[in-house]
N, C-alpha and C. Protein backbone atom coordinates (compact mmCIF):
# COMPACT_ATOMS: atom_id res chain seq x y z
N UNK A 1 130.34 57.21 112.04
CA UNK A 1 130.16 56.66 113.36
C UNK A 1 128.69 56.76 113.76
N UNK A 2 128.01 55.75 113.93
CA UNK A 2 127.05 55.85 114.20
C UNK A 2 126.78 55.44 116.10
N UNK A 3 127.20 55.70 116.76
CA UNK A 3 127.40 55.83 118.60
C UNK A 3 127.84 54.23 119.13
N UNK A 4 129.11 53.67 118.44
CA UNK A 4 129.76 52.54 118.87
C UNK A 4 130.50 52.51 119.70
N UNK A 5 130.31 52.13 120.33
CA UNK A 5 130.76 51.80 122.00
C UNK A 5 131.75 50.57 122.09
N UNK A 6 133.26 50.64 122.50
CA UNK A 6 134.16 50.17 123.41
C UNK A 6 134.52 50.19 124.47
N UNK A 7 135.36 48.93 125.04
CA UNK A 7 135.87 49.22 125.89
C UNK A 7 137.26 48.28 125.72
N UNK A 8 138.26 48.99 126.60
CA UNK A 8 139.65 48.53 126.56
C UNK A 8 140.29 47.89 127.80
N UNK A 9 141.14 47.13 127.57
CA UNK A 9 141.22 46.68 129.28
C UNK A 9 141.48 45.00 129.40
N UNK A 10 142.06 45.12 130.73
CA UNK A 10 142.41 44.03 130.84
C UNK A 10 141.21 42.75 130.45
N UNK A 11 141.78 41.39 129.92
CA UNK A 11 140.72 40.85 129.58
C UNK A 11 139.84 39.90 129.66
N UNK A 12 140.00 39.42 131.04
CA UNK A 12 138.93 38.95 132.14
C UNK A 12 138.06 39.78 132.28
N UNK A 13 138.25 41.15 133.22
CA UNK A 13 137.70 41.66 133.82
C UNK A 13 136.33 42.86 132.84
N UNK A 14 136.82 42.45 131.19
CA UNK A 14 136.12 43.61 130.59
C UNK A 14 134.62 42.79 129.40
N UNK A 15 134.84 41.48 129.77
CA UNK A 15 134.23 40.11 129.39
C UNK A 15 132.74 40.83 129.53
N UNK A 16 132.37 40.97 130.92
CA UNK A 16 130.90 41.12 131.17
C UNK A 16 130.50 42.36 130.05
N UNK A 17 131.23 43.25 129.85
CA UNK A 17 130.59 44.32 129.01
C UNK A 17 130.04 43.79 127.44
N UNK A 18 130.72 42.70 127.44
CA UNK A 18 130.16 42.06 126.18
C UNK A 18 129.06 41.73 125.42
N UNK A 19 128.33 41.71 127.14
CA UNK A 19 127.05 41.20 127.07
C UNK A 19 125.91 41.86 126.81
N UNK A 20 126.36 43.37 127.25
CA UNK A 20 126.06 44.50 126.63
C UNK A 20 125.76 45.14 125.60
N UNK A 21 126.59 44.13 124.86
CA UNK A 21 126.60 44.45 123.51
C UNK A 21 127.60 45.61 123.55
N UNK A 22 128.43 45.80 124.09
CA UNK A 22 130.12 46.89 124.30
C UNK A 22 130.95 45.90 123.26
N UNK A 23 132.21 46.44 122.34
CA UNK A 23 132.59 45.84 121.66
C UNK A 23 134.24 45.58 122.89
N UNK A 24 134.43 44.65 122.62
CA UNK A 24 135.44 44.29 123.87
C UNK A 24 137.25 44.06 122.80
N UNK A 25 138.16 44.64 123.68
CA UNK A 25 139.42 44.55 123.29
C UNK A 25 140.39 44.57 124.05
N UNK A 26 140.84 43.48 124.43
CA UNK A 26 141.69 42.88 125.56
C UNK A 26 143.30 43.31 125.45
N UNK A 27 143.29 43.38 126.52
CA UNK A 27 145.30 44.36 126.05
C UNK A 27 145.87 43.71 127.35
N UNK A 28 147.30 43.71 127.10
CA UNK A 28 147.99 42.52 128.21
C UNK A 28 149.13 43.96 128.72
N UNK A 29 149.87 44.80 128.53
CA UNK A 29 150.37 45.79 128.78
C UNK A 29 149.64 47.37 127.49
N UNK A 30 150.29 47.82 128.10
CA UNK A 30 150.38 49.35 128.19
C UNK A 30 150.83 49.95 126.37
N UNK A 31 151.86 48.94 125.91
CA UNK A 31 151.98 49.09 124.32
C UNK A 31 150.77 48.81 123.36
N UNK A 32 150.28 47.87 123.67
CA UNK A 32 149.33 46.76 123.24
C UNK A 32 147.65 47.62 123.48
N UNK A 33 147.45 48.73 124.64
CA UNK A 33 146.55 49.60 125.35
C UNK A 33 146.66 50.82 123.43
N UNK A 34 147.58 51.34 123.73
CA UNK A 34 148.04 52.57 123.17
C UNK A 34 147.63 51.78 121.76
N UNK A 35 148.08 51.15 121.07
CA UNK A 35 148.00 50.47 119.74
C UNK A 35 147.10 50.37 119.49
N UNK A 36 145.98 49.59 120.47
CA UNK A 36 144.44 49.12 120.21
C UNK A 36 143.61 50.38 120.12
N UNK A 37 143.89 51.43 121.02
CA UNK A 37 143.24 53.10 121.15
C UNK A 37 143.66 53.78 119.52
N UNK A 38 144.77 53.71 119.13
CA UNK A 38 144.88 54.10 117.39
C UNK A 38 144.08 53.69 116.41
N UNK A 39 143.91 52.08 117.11
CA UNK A 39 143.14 51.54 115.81
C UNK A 39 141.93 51.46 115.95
N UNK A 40 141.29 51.60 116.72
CA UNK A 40 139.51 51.51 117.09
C UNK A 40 138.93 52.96 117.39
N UNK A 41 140.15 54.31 117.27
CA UNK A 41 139.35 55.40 117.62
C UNK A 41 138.80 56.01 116.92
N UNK A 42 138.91 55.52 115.08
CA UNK A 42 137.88 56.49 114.01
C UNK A 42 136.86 55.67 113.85
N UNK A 43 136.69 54.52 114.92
CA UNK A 43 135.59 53.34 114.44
C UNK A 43 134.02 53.58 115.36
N UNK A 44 134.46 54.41 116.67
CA UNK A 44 133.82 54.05 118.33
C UNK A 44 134.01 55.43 117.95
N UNK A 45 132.80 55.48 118.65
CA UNK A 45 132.04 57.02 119.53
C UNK A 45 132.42 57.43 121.02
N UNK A 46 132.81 55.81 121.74
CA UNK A 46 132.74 56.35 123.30
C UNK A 46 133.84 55.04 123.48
N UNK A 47 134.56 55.56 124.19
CA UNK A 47 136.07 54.01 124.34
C UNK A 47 136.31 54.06 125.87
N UNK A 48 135.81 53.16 126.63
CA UNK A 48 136.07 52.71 127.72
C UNK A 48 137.42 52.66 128.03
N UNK A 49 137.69 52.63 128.69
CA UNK A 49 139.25 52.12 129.08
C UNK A 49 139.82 52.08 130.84
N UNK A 50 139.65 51.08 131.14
CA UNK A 50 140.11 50.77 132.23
C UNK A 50 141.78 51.14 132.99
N UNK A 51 141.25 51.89 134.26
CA UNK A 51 142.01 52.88 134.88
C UNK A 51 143.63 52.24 135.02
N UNK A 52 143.47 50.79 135.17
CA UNK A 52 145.10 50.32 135.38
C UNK A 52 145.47 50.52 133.77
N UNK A 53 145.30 50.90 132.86
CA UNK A 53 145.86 51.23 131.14
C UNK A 53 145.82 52.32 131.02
N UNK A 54 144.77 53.08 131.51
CA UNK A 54 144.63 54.82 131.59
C UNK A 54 145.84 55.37 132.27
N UNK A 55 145.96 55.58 133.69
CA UNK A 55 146.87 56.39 133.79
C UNK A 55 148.35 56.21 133.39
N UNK A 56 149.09 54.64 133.05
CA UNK A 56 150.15 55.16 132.69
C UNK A 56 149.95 55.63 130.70
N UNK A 57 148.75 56.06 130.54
CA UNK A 57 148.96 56.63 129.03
C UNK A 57 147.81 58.13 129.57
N UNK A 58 148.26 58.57 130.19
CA UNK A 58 147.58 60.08 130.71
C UNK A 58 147.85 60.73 129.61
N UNK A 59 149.04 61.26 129.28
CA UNK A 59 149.64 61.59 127.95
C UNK A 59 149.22 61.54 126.47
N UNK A 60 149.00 60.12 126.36
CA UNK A 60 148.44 59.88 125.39
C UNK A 60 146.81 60.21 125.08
N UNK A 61 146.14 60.20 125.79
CA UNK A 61 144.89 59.99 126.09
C UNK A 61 144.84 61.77 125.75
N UNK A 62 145.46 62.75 126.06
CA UNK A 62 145.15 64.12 125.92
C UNK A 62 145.12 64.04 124.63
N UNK A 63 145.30 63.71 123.91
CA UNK A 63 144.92 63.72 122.26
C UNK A 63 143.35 63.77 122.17
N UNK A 64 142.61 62.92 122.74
CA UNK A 64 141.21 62.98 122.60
C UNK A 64 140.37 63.50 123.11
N UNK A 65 140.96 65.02 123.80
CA UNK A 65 140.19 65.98 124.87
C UNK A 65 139.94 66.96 123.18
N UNK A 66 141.35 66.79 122.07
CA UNK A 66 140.50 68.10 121.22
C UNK A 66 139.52 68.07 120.42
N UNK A 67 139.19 66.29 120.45
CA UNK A 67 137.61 66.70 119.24
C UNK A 67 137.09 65.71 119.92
N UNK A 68 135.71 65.81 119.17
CA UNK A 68 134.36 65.48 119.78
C UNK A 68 134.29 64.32 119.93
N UNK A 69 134.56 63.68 118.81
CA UNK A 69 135.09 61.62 119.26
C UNK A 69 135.99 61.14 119.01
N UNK A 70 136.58 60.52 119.67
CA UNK A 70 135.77 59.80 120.58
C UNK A 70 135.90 60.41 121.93
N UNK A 71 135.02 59.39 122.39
CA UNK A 71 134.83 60.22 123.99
C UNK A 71 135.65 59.02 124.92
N UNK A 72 136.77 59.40 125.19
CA UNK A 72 137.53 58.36 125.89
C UNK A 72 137.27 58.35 127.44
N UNK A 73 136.47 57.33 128.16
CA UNK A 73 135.94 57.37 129.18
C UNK A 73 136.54 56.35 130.31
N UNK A 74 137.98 56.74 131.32
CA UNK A 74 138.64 55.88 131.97
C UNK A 74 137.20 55.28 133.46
N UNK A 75 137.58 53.66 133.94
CA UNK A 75 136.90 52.91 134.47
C UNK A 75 137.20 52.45 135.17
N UNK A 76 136.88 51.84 136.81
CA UNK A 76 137.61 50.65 137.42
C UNK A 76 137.81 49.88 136.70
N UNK A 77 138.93 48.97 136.93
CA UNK A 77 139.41 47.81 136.70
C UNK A 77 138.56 46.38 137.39
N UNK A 78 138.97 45.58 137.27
CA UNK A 78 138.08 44.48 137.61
C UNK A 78 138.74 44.34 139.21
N UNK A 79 139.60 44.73 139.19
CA UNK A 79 140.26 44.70 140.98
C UNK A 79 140.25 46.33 141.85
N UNK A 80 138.89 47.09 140.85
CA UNK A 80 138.63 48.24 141.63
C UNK A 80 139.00 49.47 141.21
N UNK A 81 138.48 50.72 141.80
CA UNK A 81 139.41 51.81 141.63
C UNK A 81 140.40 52.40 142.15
N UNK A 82 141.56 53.22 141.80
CA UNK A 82 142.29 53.28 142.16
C UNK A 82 142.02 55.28 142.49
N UNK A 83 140.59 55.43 141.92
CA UNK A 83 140.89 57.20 141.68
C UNK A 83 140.90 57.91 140.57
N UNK A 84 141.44 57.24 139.81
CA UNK A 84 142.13 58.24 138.68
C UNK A 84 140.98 58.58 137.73
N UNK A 85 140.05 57.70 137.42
CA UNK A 85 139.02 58.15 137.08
C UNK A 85 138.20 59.44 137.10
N UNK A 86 138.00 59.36 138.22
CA UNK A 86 137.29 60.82 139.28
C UNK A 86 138.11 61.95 139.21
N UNK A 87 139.03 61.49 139.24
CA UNK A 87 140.25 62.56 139.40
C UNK A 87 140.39 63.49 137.82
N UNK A 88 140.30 62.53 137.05
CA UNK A 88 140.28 63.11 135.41
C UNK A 88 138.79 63.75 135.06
N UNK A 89 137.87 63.35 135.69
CA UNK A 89 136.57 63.74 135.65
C UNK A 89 136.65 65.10 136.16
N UNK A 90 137.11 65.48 137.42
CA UNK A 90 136.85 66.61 138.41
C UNK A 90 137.79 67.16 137.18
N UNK A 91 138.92 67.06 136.59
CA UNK A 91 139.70 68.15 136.10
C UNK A 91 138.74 68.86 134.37
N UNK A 92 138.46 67.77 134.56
CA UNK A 92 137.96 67.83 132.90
C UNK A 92 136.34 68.99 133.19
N UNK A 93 135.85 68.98 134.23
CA UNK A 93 134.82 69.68 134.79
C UNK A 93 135.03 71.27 134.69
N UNK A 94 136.49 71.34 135.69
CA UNK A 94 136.83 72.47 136.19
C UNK A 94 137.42 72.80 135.00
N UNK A 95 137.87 72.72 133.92
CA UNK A 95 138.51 72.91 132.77
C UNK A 95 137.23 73.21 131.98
N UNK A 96 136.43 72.97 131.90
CA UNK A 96 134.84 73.35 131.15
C UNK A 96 133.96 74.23 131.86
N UNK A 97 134.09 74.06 133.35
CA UNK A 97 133.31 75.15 133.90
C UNK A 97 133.80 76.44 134.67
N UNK A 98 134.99 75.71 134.97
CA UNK A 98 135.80 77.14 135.47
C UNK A 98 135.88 77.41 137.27
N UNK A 99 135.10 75.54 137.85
CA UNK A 99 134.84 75.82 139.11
C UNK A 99 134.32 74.27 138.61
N UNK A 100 134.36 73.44 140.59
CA UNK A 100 134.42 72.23 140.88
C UNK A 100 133.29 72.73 141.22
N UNK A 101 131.92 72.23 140.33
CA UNK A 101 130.84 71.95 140.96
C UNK A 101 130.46 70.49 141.86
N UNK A 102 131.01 69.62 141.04
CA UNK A 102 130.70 68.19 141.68
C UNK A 102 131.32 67.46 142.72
N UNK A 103 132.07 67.76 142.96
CA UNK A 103 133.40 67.14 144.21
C UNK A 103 133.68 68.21 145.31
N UNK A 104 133.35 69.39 144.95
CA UNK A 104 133.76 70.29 146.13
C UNK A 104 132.86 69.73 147.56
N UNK A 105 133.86 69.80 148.42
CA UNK A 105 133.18 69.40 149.92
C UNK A 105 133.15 70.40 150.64
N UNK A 106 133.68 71.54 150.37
CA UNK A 106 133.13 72.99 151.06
C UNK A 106 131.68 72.89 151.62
């Protein structure tokens, strides 16, 4: 792997990353999400994946917290965020540091 970059997701909304030069992979449900993440994750360093495909595969997605790549990185969707993003971020923080440095509003 030399630092190849995806992203997953619905597939209007994941078009512009293309341009980027992001390697793009369009998924129409949630089977089709999970399938495409098997087959592109010994290929990609860092896998986008847009938050309406992320959380209903929360589950799945814990597979790629135990090694180093890929780095599965959930995203708004093209109709916004919903949260869950941030939300997996703050946990994944407090799970590495032992304390909410970034979100605490104390």
């Amino acid at each position: 792997m030399t630092g190849k970059t995806a992203i997953v997701g619905n597939g209007d909304g994941i078009m512009v990353f293309k341009a980027a030069g992001v390697a793009t992979f369009p998924v129409s449900d949630e089977k089709n999400a999970r399938d495409t993440l098997r087959k592109i994750a010994k290929e990609y360093q860092i896998i986008f994946i847009t938050e309406d495909f992320a959380r209903p595969l929360t589950e799945f997605l814990k597979r790629f917290d135990e090694e180093p790549y890929p780095v599965v990185v959930s995203i708004p969707s093209g109709s916004g965020s919903d949260g869950y993003g941030m939300e997996v971020l703050k946990r994944a923080m407090e799970r590495a540091l032992g304390v909410d440095i970034l979100f605490n509003k104390d």
